[in-house]
Structure formats: C-alpha cells, structure tokens
PDB file of N, CA and C in Angstrom:
ATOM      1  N   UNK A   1     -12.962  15.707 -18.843  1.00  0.00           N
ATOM      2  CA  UNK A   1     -12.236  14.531 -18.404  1.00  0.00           C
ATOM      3  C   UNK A   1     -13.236  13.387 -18.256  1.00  0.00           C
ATOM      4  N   UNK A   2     -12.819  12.170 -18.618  1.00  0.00           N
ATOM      5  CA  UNK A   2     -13.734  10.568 -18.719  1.00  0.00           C
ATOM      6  C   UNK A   2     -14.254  10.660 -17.631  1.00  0.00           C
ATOM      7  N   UNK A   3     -14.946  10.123 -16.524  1.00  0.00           N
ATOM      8  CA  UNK A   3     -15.728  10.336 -15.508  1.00  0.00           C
ATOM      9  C   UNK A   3     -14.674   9.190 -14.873  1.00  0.00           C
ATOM     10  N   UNK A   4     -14.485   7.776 -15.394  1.00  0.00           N
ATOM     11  CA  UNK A   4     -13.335   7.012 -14.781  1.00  0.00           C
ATOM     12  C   UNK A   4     -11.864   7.725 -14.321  1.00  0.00           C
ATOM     13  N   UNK A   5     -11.471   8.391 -15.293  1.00  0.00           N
ATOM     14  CA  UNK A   5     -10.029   9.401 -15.297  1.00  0.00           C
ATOM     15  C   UNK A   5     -10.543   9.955 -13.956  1.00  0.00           C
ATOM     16  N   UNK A   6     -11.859  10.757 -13.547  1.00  0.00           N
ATOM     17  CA  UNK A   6     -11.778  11.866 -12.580  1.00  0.00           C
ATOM     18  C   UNK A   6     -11.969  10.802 -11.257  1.00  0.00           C
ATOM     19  N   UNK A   7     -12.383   9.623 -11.196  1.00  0.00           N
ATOM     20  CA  UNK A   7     -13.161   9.128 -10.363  1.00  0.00           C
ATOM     21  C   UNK A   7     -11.481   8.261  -9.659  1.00  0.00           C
ATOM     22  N   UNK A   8     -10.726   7.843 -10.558  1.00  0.00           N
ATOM     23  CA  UNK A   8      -9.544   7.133  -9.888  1.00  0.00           C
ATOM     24  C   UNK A   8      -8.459   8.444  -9.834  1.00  0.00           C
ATOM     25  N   UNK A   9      -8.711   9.700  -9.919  1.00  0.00           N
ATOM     26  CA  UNK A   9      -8.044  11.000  -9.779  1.00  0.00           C
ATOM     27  C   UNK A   9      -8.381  11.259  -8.101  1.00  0.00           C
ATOM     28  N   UNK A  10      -9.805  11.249  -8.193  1.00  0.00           N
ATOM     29  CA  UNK A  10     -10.142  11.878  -6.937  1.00  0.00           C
ATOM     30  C   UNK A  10     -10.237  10.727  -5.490  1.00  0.00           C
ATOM     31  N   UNK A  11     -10.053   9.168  -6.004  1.00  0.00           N
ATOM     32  CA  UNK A  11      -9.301   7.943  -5.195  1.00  0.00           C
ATOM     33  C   UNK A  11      -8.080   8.541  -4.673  1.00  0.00           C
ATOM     34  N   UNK A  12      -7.322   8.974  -5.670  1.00  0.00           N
ATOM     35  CA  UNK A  12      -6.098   9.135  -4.858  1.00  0.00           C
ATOM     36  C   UNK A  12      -5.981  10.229  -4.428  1.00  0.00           C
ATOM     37  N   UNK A  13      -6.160  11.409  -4.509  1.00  0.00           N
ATOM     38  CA  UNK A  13      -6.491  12.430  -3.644  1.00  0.00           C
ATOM     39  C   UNK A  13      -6.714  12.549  -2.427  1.00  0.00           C
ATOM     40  N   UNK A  14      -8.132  11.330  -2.201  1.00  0.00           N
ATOM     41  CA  UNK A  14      -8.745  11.170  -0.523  1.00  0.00           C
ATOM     42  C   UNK A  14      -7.180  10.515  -0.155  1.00  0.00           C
ATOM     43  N   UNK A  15      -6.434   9.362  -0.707  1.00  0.00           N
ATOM     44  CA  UNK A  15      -5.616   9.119  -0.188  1.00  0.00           C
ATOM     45  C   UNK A  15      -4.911   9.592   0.423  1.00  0.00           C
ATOM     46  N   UNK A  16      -4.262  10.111  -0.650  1.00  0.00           N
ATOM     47  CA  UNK A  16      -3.236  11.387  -0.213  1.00  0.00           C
ATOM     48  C   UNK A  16      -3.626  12.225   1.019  1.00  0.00           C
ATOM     49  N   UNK A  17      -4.832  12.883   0.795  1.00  0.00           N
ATOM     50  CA  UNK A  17      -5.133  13.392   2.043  1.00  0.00           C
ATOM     51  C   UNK A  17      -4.859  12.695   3.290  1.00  0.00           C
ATOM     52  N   UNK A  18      -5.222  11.230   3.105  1.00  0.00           N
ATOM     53  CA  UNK A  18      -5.285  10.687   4.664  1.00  0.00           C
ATOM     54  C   UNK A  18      -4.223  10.556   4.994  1.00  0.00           C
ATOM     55  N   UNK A  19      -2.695  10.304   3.921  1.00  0.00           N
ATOM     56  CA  UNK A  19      -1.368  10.395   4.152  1.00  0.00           C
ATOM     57  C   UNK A  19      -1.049  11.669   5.458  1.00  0.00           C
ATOM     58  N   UNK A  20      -1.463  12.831   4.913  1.00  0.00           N
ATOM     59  CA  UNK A  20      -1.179  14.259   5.216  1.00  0.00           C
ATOM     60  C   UNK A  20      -1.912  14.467   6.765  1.00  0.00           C
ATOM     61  N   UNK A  21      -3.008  13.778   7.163  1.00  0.00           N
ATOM     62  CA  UNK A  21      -3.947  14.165   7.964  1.00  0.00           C
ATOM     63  C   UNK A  21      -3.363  14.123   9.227  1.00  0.00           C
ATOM     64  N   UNK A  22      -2.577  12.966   9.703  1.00  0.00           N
ATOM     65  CA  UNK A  22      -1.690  12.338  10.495  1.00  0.00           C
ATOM     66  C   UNK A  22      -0.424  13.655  10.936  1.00  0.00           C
ATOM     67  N   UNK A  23       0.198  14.370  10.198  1.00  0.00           N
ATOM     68  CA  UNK A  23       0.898  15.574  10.692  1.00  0.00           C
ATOM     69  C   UNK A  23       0.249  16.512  10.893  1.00  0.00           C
ATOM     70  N   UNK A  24      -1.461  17.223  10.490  1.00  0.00           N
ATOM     71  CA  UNK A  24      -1.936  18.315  11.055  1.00  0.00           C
ATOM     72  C   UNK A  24      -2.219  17.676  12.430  1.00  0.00           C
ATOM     73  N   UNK A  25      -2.823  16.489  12.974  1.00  0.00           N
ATOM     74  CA  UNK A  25      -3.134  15.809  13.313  1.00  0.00           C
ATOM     75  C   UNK A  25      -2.209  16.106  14.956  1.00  0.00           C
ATOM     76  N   UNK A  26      -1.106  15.848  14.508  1.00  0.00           N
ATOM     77  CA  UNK A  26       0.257  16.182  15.767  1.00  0.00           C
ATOM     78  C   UNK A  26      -0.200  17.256  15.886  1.00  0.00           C
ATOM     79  N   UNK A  27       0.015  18.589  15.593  1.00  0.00           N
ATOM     80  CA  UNK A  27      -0.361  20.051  15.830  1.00  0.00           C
ATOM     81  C   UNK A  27      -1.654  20.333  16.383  1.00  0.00           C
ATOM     82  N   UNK A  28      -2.594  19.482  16.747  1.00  0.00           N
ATOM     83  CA  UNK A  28      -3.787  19.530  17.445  1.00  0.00           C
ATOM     84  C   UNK A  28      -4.679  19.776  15.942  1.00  0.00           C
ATOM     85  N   UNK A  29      -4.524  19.920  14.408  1.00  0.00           N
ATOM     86  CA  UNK A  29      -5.789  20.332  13.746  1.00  0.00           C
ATOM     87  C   UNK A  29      -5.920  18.471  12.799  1.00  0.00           C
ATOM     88  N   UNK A  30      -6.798  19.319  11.160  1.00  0.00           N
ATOM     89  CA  UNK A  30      -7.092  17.906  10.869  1.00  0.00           C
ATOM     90  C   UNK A  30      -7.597  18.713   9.476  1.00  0.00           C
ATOM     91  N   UNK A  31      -8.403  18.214   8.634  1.00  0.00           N
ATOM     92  CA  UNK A  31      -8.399  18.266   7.563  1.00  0.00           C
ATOM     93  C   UNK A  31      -9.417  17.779   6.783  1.00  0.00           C
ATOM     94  N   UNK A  32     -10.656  18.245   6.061  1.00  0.00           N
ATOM     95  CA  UNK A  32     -11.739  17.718   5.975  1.00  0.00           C
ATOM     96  C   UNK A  32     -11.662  17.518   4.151  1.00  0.00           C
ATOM     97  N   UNK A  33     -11.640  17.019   2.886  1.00  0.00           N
ATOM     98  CA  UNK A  33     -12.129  16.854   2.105  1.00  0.00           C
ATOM     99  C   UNK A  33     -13.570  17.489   1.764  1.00  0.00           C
ATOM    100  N   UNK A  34     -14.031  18.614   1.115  1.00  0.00           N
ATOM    101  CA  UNK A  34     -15.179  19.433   0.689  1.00  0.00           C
ATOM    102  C   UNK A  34     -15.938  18.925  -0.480  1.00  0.00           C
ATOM    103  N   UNK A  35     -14.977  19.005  -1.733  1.00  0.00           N
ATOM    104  CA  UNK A  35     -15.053  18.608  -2.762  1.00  0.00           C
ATOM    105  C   UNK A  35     -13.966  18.790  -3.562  1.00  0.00           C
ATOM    106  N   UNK A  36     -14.043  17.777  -4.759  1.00  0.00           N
ATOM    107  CA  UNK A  36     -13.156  18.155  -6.061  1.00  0.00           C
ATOM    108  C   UNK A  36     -13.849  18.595  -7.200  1.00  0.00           C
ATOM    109  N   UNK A  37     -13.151  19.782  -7.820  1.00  0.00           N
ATOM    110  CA  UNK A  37     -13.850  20.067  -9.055  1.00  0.00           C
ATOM    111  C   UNK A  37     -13.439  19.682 -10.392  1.00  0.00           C
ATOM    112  N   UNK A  38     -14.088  19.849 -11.522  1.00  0.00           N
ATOM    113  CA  UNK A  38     -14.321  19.299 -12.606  1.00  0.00           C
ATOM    114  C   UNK A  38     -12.549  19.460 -13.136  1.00  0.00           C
ATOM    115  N   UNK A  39     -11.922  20.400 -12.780  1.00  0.00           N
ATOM    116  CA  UNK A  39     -10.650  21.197 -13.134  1.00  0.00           C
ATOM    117  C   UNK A  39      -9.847  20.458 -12.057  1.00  0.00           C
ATOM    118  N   UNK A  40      -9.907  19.569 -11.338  1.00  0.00           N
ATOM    119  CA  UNK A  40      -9.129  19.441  -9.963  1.00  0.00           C
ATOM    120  C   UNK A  40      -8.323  20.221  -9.305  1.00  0.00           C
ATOM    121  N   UNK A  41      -9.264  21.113  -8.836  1.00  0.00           N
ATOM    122  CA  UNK A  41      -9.314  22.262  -7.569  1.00  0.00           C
ATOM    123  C   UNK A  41      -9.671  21.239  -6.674  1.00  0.00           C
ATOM    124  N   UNK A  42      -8.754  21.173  -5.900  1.00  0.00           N
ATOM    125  CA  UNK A  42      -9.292  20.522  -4.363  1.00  0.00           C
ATOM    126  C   UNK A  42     -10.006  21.405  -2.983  1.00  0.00           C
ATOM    127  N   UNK A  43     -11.027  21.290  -2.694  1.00  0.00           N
ATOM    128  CA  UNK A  43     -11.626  21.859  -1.700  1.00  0.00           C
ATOM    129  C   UNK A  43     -11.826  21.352  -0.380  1.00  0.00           C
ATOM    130  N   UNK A  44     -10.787  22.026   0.894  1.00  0.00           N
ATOM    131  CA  UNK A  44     -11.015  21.366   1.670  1.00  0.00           C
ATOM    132  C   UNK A  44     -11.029  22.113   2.865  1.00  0.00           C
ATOM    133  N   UNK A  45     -11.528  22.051   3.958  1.00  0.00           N
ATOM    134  CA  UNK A  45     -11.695  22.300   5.195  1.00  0.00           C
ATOM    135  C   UNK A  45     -10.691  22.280   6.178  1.00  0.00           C
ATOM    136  N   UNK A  46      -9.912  23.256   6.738  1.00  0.00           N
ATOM    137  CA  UNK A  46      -8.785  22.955   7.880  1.00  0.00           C
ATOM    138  C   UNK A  46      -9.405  23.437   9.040  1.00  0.00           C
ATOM    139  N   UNK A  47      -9.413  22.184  10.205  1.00  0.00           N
ATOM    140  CA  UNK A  47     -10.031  22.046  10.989  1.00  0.00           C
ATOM    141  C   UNK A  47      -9.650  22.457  12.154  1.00  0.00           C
ATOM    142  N   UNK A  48     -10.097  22.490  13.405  1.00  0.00           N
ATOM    143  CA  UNK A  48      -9.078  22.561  14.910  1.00  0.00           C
ATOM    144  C   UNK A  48      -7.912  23.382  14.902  1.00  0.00           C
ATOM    145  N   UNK A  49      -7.179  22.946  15.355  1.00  0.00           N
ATOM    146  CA  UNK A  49      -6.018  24.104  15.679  1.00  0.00           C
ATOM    147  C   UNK A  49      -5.577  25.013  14.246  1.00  0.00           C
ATOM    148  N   UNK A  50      -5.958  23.727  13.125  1.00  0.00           N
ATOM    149  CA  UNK A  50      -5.331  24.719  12.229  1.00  0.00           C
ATOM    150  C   UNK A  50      -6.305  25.209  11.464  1.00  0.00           C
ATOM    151  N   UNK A  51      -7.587  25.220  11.663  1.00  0.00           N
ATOM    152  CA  UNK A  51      -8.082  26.457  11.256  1.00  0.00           C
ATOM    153  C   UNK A  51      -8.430  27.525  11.951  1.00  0.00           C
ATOM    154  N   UNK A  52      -8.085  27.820  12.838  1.00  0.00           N
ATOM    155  CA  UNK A  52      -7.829  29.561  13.185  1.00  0.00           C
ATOM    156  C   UNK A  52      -6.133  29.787  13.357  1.00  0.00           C
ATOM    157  N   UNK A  53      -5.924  29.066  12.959  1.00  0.00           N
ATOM    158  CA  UNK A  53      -4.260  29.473  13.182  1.00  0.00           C
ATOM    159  C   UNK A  53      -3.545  30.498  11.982  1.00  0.00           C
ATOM    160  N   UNK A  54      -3.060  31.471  12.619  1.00  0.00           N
ATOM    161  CA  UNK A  54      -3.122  32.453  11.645  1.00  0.00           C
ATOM    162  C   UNK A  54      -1.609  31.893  10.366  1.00  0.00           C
ATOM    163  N   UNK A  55      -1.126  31.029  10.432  1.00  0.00           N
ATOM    164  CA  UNK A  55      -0.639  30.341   9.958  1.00  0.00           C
ATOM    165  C   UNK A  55      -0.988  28.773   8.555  1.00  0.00           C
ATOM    166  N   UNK A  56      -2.256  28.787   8.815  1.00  0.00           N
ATOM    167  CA  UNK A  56      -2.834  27.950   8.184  1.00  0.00           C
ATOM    168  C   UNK A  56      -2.782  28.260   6.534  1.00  0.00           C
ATOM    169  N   UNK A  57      -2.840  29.298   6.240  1.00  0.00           N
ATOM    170  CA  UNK A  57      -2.387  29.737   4.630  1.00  0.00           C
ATOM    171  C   UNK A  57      -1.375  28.567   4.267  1.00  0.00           C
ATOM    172  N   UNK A  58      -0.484  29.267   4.561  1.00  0.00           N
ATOM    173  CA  UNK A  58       1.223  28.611   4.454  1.00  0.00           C
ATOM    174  C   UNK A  58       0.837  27.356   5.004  1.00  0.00           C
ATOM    175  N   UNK A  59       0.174  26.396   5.811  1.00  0.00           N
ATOM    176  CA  UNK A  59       0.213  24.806   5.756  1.00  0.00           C
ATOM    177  C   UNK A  59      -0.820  24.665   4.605  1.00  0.00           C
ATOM    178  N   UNK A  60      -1.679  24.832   4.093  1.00  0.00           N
ATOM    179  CA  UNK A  60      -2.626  24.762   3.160  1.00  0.00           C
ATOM    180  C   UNK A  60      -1.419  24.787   1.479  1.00  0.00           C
ATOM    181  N   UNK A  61      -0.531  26.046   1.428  1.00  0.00           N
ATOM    182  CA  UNK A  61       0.183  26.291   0.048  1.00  0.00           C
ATOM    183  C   UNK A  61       1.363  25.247   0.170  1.00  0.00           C
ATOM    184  N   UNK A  62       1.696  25.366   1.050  1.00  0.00           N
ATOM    185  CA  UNK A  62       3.413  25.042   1.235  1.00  0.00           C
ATOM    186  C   UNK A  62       2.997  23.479   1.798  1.00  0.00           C
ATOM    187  N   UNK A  63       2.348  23.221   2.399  1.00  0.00           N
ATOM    188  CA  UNK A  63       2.175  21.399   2.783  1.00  0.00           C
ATOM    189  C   UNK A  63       1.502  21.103   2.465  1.00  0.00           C
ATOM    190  N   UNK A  64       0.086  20.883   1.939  1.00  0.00           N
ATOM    191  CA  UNK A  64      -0.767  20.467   1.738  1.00  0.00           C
ATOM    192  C   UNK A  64      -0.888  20.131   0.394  1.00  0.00           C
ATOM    193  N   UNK A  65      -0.881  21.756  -0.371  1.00  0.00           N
ATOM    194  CA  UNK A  65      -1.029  21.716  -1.961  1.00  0.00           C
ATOM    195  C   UNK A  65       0.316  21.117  -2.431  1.00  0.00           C
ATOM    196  N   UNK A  66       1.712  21.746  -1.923  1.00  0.00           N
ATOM    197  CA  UNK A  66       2.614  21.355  -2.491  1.00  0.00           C
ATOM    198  C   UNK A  66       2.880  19.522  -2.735  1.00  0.00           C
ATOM    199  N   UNK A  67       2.547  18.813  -1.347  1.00  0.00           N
ATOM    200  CA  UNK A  67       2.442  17.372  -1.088  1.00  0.00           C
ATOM    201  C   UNK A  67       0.757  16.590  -2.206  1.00  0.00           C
ATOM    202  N   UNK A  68       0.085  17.238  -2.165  1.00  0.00           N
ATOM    203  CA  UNK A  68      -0.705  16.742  -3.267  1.00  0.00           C
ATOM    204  C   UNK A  68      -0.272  17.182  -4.981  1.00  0.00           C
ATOM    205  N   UNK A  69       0.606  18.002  -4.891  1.00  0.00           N
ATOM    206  CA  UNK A  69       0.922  18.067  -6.629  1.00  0.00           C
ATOM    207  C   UNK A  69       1.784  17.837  -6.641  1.00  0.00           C
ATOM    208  N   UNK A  70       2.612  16.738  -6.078  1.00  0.00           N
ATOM    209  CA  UNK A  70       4.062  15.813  -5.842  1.00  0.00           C
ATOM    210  C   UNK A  70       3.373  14.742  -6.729  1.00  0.00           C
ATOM    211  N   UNK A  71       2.253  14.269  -5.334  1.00  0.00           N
ATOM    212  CA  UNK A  71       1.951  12.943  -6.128  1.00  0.00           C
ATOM    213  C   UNK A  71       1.051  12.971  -6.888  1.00  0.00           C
ATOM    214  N   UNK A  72       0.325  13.857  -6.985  1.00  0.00           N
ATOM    215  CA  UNK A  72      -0.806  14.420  -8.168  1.00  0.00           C
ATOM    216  C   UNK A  72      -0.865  15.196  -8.869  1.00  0.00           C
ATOM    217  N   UNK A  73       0.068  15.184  -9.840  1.00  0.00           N
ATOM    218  CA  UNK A  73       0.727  16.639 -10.788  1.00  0.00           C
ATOM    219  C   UNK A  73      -0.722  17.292 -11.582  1.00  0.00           C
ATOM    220  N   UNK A  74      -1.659  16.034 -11.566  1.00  0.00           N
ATOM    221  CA  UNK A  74      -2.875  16.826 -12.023  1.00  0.00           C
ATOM    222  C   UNK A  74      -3.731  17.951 -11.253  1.00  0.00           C
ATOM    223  N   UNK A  75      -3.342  17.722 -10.710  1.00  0.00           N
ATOM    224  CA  UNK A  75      -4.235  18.651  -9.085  1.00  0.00           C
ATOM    225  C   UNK A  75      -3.662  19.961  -9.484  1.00  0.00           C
ATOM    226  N   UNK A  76      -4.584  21.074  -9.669  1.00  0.00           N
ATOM    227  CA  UNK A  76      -4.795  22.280 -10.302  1.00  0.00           C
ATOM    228  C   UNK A  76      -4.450  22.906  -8.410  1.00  0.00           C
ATOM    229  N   UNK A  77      -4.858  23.400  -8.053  1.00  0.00           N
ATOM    230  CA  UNK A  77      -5.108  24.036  -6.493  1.00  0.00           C
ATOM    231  C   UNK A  77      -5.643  23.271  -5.570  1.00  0.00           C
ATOM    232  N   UNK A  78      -5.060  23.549  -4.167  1.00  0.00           N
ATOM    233  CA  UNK A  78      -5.749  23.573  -2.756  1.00  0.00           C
ATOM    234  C   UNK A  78      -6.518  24.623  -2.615  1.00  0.00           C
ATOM    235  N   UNK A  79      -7.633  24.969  -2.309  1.00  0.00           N
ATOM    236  CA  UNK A  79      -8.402  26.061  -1.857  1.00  0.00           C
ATOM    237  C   UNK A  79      -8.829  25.815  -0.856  1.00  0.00           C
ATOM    238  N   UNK A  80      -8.987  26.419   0.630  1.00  0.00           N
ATOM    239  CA  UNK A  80      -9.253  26.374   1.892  1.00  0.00           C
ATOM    240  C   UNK A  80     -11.221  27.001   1.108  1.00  0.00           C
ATOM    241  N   UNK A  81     -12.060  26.655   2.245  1.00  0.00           N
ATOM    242  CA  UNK A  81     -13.615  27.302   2.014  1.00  0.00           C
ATOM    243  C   UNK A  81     -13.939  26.661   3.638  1.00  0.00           C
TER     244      UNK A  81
END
C-alpha cells in the first residue's frame, strides 16, 4: 500500500478510536492505540476497567472492531496485545 494511502488510513483510525474512547471511558476503562500494521491489523491496548474485565474480548470484537470496520472497511482486525 502507497505510504500516503496507509498514512490517511491510519488518520482515521486514531480518529475513530477517539470517537469510541468516550464509551469505554463511562465504564471506568479506555483504550490505547499500539500500532497499525502494514495489513491494517489494528493494535491496541484496553486499559482500566476494561482490561481485566473478563468481558473485554466481546468489547474489543463486538464494539471496537465491529465500529472501526463500519467506518473503515479496510481495517483487517482489532487485536488486543
């Protein structure tokens, strides 16, 4: 991918994220940006409440990834690390 293509890919991504951050946010957790990869795998960190929450899978698949490949159909995976 053009390095411009990945670079206004991964603009809106952080966006998006900061959209999303605001409802872990209510639940006491939060949400860190790690990295993006060459494939746009998103790598990110769930923080505070919701990372030990044995529930955090399912906000990671079902809210997180699902709400970033709404507006980012390019976005390959969420991966928690």
């Amino acid at each position: 991918m053009e390095k411009e293509k990945f670079d206004a890919l991964a603009e809106k991504i952080k966006t998006t994220l900061e959209n999303v951050r605001p409802y872990l946010q209510a639940d006491g957790g939060d949400i860190s940006l790690v990295d993006i990869t060459e494939d746009l795998t998103v790598k990110v960190k769930l923080l505070g409440a919701c990372g030990c929450c044995p529930h955090s899978i399912q906000t990671l698949k079902l809210g997180v990834e699902q709400f970033l490949k709404k507006e980012i159909p390019e976005v390959k995976e969420v991966v928690s690390v």
